[in-house]
Protein backbone atom coordinates (compact mmCIF):
# COMPACT_ATOMS: atom_id res chain seq x y z
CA UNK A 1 0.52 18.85 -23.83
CA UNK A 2 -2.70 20.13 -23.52
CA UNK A 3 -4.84 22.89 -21.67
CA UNK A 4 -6.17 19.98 -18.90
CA UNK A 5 -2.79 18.15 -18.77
CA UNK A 6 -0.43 21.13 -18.11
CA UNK A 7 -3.03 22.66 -15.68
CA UNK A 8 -3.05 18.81 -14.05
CA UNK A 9 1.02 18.84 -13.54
CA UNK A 10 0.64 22.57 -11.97
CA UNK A 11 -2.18 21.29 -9.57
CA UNK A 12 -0.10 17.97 -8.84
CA UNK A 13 3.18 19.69 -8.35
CA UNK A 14 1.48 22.70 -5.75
CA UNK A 15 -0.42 20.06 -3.74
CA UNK A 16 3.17 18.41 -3.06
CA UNK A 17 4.91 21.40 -2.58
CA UNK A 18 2.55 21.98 -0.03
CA UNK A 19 3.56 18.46 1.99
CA UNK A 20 0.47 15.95 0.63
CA UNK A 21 2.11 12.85 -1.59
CA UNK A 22 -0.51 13.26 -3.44
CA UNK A 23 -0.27 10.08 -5.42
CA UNK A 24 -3.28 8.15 -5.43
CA UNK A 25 -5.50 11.42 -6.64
CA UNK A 26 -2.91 12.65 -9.13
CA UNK A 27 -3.55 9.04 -10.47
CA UNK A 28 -7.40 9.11 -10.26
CA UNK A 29 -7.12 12.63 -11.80
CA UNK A 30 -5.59 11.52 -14.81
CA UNK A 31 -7.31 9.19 -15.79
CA UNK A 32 -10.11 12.29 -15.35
CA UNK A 33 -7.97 14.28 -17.83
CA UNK A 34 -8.04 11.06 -20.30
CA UNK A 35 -11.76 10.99 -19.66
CA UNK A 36 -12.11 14.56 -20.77
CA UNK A 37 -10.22 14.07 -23.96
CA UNK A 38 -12.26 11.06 -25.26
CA UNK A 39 -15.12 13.20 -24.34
CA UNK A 40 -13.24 16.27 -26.59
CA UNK A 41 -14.45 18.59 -23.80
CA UNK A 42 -12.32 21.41 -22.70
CA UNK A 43 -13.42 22.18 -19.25
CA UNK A 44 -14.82 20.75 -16.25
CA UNK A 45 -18.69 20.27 -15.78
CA UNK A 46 -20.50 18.96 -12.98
CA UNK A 47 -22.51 16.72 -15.48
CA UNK A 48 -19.31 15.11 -16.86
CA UNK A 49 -17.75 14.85 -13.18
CA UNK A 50 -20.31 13.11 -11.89
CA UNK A 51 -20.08 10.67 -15.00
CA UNK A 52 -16.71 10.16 -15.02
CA UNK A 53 -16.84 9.15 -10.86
CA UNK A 54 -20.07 6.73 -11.68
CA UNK A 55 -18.39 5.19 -14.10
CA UNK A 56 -17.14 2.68 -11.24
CA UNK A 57 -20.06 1.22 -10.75
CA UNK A 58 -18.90 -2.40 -8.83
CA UNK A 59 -17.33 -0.02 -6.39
CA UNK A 60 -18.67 1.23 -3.33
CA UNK A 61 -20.53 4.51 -3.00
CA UNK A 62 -17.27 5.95 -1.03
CA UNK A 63 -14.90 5.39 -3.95
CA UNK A 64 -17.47 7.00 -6.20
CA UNK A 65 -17.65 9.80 -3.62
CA UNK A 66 -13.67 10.11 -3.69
CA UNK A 67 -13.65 10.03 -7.00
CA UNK A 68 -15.93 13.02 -7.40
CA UNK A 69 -13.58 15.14 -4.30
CA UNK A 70 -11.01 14.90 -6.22
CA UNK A 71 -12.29 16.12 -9.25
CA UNK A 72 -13.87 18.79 -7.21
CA UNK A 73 -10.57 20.14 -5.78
CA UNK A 74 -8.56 20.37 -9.15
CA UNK A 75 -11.56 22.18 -10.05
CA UNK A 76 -11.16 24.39 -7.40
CA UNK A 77 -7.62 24.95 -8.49
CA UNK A 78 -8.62 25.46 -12.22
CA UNK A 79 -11.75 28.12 -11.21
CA UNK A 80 -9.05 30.76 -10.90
CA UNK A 81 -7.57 30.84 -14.04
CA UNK A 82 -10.82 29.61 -15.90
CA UNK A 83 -13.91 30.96 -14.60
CA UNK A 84 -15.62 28.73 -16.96
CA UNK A 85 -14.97 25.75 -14.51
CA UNK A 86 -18.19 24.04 -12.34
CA UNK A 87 -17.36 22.65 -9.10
CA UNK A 88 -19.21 19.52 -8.62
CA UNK A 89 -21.36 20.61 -4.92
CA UNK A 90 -20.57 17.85 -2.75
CA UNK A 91 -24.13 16.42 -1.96
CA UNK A 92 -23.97 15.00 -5.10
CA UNK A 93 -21.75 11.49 -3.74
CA UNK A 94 -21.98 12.45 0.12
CA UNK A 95 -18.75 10.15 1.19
CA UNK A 96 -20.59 8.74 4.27
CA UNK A 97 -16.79 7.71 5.77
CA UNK A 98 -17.28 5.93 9.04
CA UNK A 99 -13.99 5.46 11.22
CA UNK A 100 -13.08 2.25 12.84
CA UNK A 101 -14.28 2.63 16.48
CA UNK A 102 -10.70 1.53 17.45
CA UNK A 103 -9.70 -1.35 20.46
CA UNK A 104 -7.58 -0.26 23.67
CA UNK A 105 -6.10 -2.77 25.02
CA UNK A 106 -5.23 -3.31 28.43
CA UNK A 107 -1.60 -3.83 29.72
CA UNK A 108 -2.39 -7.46 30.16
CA UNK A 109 -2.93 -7.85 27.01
CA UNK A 110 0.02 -5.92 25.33
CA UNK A 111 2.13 -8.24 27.84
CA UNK A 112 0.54 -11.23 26.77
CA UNK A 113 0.64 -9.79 22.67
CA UNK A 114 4.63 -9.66 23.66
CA UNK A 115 5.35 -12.42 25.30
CA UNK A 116 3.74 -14.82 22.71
CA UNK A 117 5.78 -13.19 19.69
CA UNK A 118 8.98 -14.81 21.17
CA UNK A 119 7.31 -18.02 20.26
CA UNK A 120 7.09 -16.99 16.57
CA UNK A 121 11.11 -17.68 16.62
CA UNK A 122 12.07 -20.79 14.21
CA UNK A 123 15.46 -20.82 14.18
CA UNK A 124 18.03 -18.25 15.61
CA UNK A 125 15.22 -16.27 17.73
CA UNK A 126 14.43 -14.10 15.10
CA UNK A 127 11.76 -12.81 13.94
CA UNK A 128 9.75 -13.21 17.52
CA UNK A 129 12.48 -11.29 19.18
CA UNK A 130 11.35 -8.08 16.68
CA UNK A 131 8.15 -8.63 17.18
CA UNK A 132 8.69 -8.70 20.44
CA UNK A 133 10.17 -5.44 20.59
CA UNK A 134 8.09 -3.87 17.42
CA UNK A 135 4.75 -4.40 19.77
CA UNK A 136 6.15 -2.79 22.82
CA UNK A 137 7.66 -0.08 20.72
CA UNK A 138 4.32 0.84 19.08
CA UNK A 139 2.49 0.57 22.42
CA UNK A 140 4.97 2.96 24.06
CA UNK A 141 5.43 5.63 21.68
CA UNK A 142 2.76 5.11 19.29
CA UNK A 143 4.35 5.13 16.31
CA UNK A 144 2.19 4.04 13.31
CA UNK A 145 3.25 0.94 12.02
CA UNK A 146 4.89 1.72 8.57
CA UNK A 147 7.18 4.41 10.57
CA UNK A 148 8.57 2.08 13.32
CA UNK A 149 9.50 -0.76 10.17
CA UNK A 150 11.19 1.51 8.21
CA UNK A 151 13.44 2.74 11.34
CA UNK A 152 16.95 2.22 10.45
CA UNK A 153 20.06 1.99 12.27
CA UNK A 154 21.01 6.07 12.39
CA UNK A 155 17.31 6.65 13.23
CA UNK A 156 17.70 5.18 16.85
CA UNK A 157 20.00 7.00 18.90
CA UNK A 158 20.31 4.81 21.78
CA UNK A 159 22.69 7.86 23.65
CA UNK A 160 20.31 10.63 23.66
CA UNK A 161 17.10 8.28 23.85
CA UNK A 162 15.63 9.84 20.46
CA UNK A 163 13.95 8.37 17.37
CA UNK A 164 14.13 10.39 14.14
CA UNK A 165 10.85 9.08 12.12
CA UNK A 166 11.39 10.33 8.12
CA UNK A 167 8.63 10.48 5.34
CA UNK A 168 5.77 10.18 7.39
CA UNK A 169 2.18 10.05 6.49
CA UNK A 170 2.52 13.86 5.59
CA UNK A 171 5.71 13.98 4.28
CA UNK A 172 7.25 15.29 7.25
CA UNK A 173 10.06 14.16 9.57
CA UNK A 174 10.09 14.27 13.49
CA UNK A 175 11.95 13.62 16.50
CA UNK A 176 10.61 10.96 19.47
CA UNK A 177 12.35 11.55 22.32
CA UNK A 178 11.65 7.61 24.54
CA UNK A 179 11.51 6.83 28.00
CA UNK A 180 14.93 5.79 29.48
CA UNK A 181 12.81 2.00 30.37
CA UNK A 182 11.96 2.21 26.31
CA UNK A 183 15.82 2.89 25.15
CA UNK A 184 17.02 0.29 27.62
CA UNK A 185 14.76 -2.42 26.17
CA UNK A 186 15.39 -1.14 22.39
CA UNK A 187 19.59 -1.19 23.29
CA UNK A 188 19.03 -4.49 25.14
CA UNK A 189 17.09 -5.57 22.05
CA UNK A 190 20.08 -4.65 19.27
CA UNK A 191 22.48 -6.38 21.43
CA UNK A 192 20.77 -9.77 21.47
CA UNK A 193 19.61 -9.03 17.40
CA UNK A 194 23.49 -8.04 16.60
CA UNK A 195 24.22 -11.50 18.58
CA UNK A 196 21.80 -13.56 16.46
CA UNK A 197 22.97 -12.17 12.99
CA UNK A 198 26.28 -12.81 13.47
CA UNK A 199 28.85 -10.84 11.36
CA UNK A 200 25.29 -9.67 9.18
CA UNK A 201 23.91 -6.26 9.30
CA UNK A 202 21.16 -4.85 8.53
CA UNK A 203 20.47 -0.87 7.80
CA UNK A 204 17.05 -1.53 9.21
CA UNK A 205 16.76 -1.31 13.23
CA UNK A 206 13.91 -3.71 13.14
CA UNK A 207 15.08 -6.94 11.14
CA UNK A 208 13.67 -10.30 10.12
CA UNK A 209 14.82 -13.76 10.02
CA UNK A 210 17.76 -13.52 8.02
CA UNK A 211 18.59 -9.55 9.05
CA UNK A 212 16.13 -8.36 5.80
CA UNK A 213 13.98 -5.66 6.78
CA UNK A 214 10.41 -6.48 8.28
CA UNK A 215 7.65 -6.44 5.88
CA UNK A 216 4.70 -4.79 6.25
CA UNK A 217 1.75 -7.61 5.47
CA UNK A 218 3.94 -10.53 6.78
CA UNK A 219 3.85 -8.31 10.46
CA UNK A 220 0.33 -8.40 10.40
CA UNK A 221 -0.28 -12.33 9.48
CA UNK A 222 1.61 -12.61 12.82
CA UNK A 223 0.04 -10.23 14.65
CA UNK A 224 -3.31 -11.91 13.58
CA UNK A 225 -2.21 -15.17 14.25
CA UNK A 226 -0.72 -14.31 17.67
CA UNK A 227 -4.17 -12.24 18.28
CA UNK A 228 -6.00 -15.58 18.34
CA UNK A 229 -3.25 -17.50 20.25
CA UNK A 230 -4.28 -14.83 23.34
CA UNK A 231 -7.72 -14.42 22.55
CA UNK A 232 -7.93 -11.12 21.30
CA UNK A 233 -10.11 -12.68 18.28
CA UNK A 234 -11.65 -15.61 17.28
CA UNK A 235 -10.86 -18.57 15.21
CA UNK A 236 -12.75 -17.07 12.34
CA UNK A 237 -13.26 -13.29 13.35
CA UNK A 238 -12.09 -11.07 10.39
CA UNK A 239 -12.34 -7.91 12.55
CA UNK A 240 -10.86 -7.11 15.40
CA UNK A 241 -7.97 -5.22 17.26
CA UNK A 242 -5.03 -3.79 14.66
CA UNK A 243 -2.20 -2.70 14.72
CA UNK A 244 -2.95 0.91 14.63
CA UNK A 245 -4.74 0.75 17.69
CA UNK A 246 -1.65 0.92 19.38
CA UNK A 247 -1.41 4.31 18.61
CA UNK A 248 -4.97 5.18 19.69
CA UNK A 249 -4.21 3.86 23.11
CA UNK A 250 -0.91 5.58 23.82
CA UNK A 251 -2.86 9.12 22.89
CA UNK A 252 -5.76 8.37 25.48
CA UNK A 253 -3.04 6.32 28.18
CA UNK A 254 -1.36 10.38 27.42
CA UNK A 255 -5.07 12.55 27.75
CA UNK A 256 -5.76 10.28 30.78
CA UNK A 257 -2.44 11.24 32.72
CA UNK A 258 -2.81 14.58 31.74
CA UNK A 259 -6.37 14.66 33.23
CA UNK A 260 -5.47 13.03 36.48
CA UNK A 261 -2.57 14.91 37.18
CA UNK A 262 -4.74 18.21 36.51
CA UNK A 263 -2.67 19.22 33.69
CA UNK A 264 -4.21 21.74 30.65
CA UNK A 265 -4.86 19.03 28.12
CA UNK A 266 -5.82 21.98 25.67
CA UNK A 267 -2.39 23.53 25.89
CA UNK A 268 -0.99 20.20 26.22
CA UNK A 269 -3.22 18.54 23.18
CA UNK A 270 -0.20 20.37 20.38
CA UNK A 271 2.78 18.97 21.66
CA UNK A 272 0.65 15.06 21.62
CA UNK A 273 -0.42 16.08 17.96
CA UNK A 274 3.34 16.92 17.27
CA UNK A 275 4.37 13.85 18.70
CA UNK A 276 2.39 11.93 16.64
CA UNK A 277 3.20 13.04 13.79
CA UNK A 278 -0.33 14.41 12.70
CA UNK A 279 -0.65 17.35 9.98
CA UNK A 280 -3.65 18.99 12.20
CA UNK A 281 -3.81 19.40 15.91
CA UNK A 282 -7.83 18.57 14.78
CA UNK A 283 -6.76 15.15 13.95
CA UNK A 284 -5.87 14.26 17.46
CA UNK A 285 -9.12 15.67 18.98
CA UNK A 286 -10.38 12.30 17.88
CA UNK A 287 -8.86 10.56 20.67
CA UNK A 288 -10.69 12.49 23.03
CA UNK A 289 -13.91 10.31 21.83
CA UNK A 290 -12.64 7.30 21.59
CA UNK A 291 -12.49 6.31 25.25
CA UNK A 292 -15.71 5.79 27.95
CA UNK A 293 -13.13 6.34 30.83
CA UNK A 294 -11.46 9.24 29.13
CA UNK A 295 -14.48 11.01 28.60
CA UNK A 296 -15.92 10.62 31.99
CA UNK A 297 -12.41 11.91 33.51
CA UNK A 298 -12.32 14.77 31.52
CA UNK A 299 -16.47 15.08 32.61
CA UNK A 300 -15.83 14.46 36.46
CA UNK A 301 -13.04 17.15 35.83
CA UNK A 302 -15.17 20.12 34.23
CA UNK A 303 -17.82 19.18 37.06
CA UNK A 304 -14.88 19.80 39.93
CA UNK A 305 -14.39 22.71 38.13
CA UNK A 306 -17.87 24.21 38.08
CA UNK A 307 -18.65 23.31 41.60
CA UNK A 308 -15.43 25.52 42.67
CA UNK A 309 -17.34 28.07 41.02
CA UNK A 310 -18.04 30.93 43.43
């Protein structure tokens, strides 16, 4: 193994340690490494960086840019131990990453979402019953969607009213505690799904047809179809309101009843990020945008708050 490679596994194996999977760059950075060999160079230069990420040229501008950050973090890594080592400046590929300005629905909508999934049923009343409770689930606890699918039996504790969410985005497990209303409906919901299966048995909580677990892409063909059942899109819109914006409206439904009840949202704003499962109480502050009414709360708040001002 050479120099590159061994200093490639050390980089790989201390980003993981440190909680990031870490597998789509460990990918992208060897075929860096393999890059560097046919080149027979020895260390990293911006000039053969910024090669390397042009060299996929029918992609867009931010996949060249990612491309580039990762090459400029394992270079990063490599500067200690080889002073040698350019790090590629990062106006070279600016990423220009826009977010999806994300929908939140209205509870008149998440009803009507709900209520149309049971109609999904062919047979036995399965799958429309999951979806059924998969959409209400995500709306009340905001869950992403790849954690609430892969929720299995022992995760639910119908007792205690607690959801134990493993491997998450970050590698890290949590605990979601539910509202008594949310573990009635999810014990009401394994009764009737135990009922349908028979003497079957899934380890998944969440279960398809046939008691198989849920899958991920087949969820969302439903949800899309189901979308333009209600209205939520049209015939032929390709955009429009995901999954994941479930989650964005249970964090401003949470900042909003915070604000009216005159609670410290900044004191508050760690335990939401914890519940949420997000790496960075900075990754929640992006909720705090991402709703008109939330933002003139929180304004018609800090204006109460200078006109008590002595």
């Amino acid at each position: 193994m050479n120099t590159l490679q061994k200093a490639l596994q050390e980089y790989v194996t201390l980003r993981r340690t440190l909680g990031c999977k870490f597998q789509e760059q460990a990918r992208s950075l060897k075929h860096f490494v393999s890059f560097m060999e046919e080149r027979g160079a020895h260390r990293i230069t911006t000039q053969l960086a910024l090669e390397w990420a042009m060299q996929a040229v029918h992609t867009k501008p931010a996949h060249q840019a990612r491309r580039l950050s990762d090459v400029r973090g394992f270079a990063r890594h490599l500067r200690t131990t080889q002073p040698n080592t350019e790090i590629p400046p990062p106006e070279l590929l600016p990423a220009r990453l826009t977010r999806v300005r994300p929908y939140l629905y209205t509870q008149q909508e998440i009803h009507r979402l709900m209520a149309a999934a049971k109609d999904l049923s062919p047979r036995n009343g399965l799958p429309g019953l999951s979806y059924h409770c998969l959409f209400g689930l995500l709306a009340v606890t905001g869950l992403r969607v790849g954690e609430a699918l892969a929720l299995t039996h022992d995760d639910v504790d119908l007792e205690e009213g607690v959801l134990t969410v493993h491997g998450t985005k970050f590698g890290k497990s949590r605990l979601v505690p539910v509202h008594p209303s949310t573990r009635d409906t999810l014990a009401r919901y394994a009764r009737q799904r135990d009922a349908l299966l028979g003497g079957l048995r899934s380890v998944y909580f969440l279960v398809a047809e046939h008691g198989g677990r849920l899958w991920g892409p087949r969820v969302r063909v439903a949800f899309y179809q189901l979308s333009r059942q209600i209205g939520l899109r049209g015939a032929s819109d390709r955009n429009g309101p995901r999954l994941h914006d479930f989650r964005h409206r249970f964090a401003v439904e949470t900042l909003l009843r915070w604000h009216r009840a005159g609670e410290s949202v900044e004191l508050r704003l760690p335990a939401l990020s914890t519940y949420l499962g997000h790496c960075n109480v900075q990754d929640t502050y992006w909720y705090l945008s991402a709703s008109p009414e939330l933002m003139g709360v929180a304004v018609q708040r800090l204006e109460r708050c200078w006109e008590s001002r002595p």
